[in-house]
N, C-alpha and C. Protein backbone atom coordinates (compact mmCIF):
# COMPACT_ATOMS: atom_id res chain seq x y z
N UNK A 1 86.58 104.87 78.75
CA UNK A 1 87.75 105.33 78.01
C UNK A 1 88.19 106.67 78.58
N UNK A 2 89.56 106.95 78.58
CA UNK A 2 90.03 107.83 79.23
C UNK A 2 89.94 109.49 78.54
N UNK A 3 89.97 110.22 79.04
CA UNK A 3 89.58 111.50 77.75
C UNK A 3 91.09 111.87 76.96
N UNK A 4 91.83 112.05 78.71
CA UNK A 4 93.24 113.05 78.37
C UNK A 4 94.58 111.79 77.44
N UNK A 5 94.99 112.52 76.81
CA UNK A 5 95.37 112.13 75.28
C UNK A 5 96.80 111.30 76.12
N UNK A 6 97.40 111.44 77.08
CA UNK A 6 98.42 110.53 77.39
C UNK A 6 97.86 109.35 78.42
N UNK A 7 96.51 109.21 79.31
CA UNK A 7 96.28 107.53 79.57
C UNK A 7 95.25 107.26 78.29
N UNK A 8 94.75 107.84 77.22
CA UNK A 8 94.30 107.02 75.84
C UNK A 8 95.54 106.23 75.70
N UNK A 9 97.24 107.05 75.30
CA UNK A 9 98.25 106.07 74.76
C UNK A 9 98.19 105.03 75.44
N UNK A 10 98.54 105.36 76.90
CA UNK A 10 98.79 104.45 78.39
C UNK A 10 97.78 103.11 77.89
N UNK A 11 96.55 102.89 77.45
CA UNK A 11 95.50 101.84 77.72
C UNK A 11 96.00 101.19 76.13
N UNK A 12 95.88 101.89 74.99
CA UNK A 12 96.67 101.46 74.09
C UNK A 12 97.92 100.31 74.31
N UNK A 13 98.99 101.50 74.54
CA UNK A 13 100.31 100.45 74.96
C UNK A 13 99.99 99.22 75.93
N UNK A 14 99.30 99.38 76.71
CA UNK A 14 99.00 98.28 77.78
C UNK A 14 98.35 97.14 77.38
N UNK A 15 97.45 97.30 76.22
CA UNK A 15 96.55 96.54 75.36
C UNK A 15 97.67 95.96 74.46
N UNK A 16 98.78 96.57 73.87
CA UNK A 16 99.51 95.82 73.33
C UNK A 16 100.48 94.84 74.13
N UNK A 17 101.12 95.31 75.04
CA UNK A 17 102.03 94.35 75.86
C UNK A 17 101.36 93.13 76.05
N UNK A 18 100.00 93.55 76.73
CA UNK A 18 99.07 92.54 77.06
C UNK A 18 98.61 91.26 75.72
N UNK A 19 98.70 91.85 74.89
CA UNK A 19 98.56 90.51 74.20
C UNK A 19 100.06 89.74 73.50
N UNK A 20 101.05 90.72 73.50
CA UNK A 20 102.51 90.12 73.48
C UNK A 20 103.02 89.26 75.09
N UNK A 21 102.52 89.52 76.18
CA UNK A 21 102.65 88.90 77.04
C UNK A 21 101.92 87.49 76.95
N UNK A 22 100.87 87.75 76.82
CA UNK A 22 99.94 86.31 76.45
C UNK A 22 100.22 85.28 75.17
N UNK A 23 101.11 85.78 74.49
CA UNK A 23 101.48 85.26 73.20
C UNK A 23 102.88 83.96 73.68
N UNK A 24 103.50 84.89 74.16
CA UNK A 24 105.46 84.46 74.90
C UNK A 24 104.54 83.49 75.81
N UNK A 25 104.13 83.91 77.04
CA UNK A 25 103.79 83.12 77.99
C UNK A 25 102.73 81.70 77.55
N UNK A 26 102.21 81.77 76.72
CA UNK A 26 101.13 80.92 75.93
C UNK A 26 102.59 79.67 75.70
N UNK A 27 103.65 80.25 74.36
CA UNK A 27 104.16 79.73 74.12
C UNK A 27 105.26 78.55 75.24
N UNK A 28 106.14 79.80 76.45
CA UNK A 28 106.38 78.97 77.41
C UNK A 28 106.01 77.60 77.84
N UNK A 29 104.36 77.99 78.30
CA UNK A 29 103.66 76.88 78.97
C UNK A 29 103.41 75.53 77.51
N UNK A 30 103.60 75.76 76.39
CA UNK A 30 103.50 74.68 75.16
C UNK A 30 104.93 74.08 75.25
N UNK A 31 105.87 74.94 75.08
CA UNK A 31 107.19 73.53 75.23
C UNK A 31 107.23 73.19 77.20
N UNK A 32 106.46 73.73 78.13
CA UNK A 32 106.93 72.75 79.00
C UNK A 32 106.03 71.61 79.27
N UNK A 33 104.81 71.68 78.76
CA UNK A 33 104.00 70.75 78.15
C UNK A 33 104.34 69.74 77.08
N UNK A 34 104.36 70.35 76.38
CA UNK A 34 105.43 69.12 75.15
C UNK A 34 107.13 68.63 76.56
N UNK A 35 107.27 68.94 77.08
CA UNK A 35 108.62 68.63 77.44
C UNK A 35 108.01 67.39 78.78
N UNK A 36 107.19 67.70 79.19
CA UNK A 36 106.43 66.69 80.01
C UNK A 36 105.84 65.45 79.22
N UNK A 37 105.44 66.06 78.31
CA UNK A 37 104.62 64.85 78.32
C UNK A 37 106.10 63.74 77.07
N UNK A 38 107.03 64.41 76.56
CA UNK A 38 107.96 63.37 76.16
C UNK A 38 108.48 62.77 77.35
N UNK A 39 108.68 63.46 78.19
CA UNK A 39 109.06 62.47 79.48
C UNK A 39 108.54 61.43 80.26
N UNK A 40 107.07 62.01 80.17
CA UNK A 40 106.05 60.88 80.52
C UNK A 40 105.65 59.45 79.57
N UNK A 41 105.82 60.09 78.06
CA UNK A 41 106.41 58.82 77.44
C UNK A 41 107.72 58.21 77.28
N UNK A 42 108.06 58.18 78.12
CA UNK A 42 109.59 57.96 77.80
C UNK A 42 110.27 58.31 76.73
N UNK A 43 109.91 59.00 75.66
CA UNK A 43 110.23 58.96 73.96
C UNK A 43 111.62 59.21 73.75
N UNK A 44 112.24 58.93 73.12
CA UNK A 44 113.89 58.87 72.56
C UNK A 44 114.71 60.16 72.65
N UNK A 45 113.50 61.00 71.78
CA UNK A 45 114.41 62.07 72.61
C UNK A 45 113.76 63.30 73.38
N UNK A 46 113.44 62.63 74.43
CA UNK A 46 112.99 63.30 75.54
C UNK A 46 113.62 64.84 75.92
N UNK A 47 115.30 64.16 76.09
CA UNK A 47 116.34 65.39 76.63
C UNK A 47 116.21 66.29 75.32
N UNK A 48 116.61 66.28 74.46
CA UNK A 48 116.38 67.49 73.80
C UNK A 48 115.22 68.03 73.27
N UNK A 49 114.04 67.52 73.92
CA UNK A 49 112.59 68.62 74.04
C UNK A 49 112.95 69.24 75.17
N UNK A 50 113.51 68.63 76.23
CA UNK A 50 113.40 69.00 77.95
C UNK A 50 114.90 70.27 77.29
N UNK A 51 115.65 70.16 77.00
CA UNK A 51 116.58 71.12 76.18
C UNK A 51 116.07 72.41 75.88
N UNK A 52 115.24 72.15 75.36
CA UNK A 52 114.43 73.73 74.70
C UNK A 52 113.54 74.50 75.33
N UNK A 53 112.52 73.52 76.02
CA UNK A 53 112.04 73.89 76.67
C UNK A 53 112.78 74.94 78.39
N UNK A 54 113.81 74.54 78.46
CA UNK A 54 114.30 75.08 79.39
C UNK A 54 115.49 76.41 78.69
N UNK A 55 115.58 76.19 77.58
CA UNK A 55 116.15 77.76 76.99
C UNK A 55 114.76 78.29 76.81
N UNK A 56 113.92 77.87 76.46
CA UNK A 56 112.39 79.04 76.42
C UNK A 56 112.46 79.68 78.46
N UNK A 57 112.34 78.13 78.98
CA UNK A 57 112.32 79.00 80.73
C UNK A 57 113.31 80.16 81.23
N UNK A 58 114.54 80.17 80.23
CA UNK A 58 115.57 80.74 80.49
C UNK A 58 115.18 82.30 79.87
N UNK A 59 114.78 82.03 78.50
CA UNK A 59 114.13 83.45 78.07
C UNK A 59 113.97 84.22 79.12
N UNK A 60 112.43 83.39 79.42
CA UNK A 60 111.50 83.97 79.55
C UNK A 60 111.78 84.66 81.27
N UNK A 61 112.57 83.91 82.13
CA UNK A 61 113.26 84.73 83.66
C UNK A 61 113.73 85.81 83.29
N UNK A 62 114.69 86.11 82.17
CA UNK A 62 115.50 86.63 81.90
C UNK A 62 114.41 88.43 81.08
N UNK A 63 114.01 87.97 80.68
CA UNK A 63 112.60 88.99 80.18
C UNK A 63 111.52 89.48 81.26
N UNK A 64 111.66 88.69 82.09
CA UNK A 64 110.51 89.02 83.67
C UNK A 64 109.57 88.47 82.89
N UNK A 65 109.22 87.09 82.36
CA UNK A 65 107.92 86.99 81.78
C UNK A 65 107.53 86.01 83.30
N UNK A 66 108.44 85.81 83.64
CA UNK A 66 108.99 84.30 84.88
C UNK A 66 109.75 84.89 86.00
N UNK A 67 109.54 84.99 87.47
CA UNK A 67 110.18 85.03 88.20
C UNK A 67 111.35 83.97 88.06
N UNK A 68 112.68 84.52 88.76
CA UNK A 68 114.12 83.79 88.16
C UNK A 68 114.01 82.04 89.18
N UNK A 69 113.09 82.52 90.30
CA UNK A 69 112.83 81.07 91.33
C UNK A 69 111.97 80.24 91.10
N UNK A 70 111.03 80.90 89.89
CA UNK A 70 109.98 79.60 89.39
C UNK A 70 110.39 79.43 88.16
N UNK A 71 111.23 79.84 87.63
CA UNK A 71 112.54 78.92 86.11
C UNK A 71 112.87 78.24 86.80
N UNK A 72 113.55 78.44 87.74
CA UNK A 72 114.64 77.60 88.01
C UNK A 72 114.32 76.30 88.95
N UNK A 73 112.93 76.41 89.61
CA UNK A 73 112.17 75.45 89.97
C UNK A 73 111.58 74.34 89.13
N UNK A 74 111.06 74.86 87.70
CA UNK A 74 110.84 74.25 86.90
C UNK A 74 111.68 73.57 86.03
N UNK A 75 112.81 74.27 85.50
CA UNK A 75 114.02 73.47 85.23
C UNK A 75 114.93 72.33 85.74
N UNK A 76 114.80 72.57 87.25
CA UNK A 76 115.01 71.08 88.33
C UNK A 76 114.23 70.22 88.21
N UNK A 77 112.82 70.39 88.41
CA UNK A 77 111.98 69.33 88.21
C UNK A 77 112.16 68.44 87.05
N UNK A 78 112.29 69.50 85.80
CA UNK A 78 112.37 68.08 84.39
C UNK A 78 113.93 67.88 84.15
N UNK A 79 115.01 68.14 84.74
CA UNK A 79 115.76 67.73 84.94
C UNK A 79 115.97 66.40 85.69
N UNK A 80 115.28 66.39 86.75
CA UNK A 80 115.19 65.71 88.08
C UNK A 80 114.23 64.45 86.70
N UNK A 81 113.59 64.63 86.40
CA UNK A 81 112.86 63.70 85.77
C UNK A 81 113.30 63.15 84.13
N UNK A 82 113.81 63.93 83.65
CA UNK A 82 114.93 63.35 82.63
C UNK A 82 115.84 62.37 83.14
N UNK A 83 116.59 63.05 84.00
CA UNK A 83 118.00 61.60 84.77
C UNK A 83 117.47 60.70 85.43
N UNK A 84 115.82 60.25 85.94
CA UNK A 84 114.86 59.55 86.69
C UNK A 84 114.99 58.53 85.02
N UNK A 85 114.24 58.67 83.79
CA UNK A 85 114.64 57.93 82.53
C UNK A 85 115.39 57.27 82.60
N UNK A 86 116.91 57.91 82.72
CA UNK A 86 118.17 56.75 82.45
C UNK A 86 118.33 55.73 83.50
């Protein structure tokens, strides 16, 4: 532990981001999981899980939780695999 009273805050604050980062990003990876696997069942309504899940990808570029080229990589793919369905 640090002595001087501004990296105590520093490890603090960092300890908090750090588990608000792990919280968002936790969540991310659950709707693109749920958004896969409706696709992999074909289920009815596939597109609007694959819907949400890609406004969560959109967040989350948009926040730096996500580089803007691996959203947008991931958003092609279940796109690409939604219109593969019809």
């Amino acid at each position: 532990m640090p002595n001087i009273k501004s990296a105590i805050k520093r490890v603090k604050t960092t300890e908090k981001k750090a588990v608000a980062n792990k919280i968002t990003k936790s969540a991310i990876r659950t709707s693109v999981k749920k958004a896969k696997a409706a696709v992999e069942s074909s289920a009815p309504d596939a597109a609007a899980v694959v819907s949400q899940a890609v406004i969560s990808i959109d967040k989350a570029a948009a926040k730096g939780y996500m580089h803007k080229n691996t959203a947008a990589r991931k958003k092609s793919r279940m796109a690409k695999a939604v219109n593969k369905l019809k």
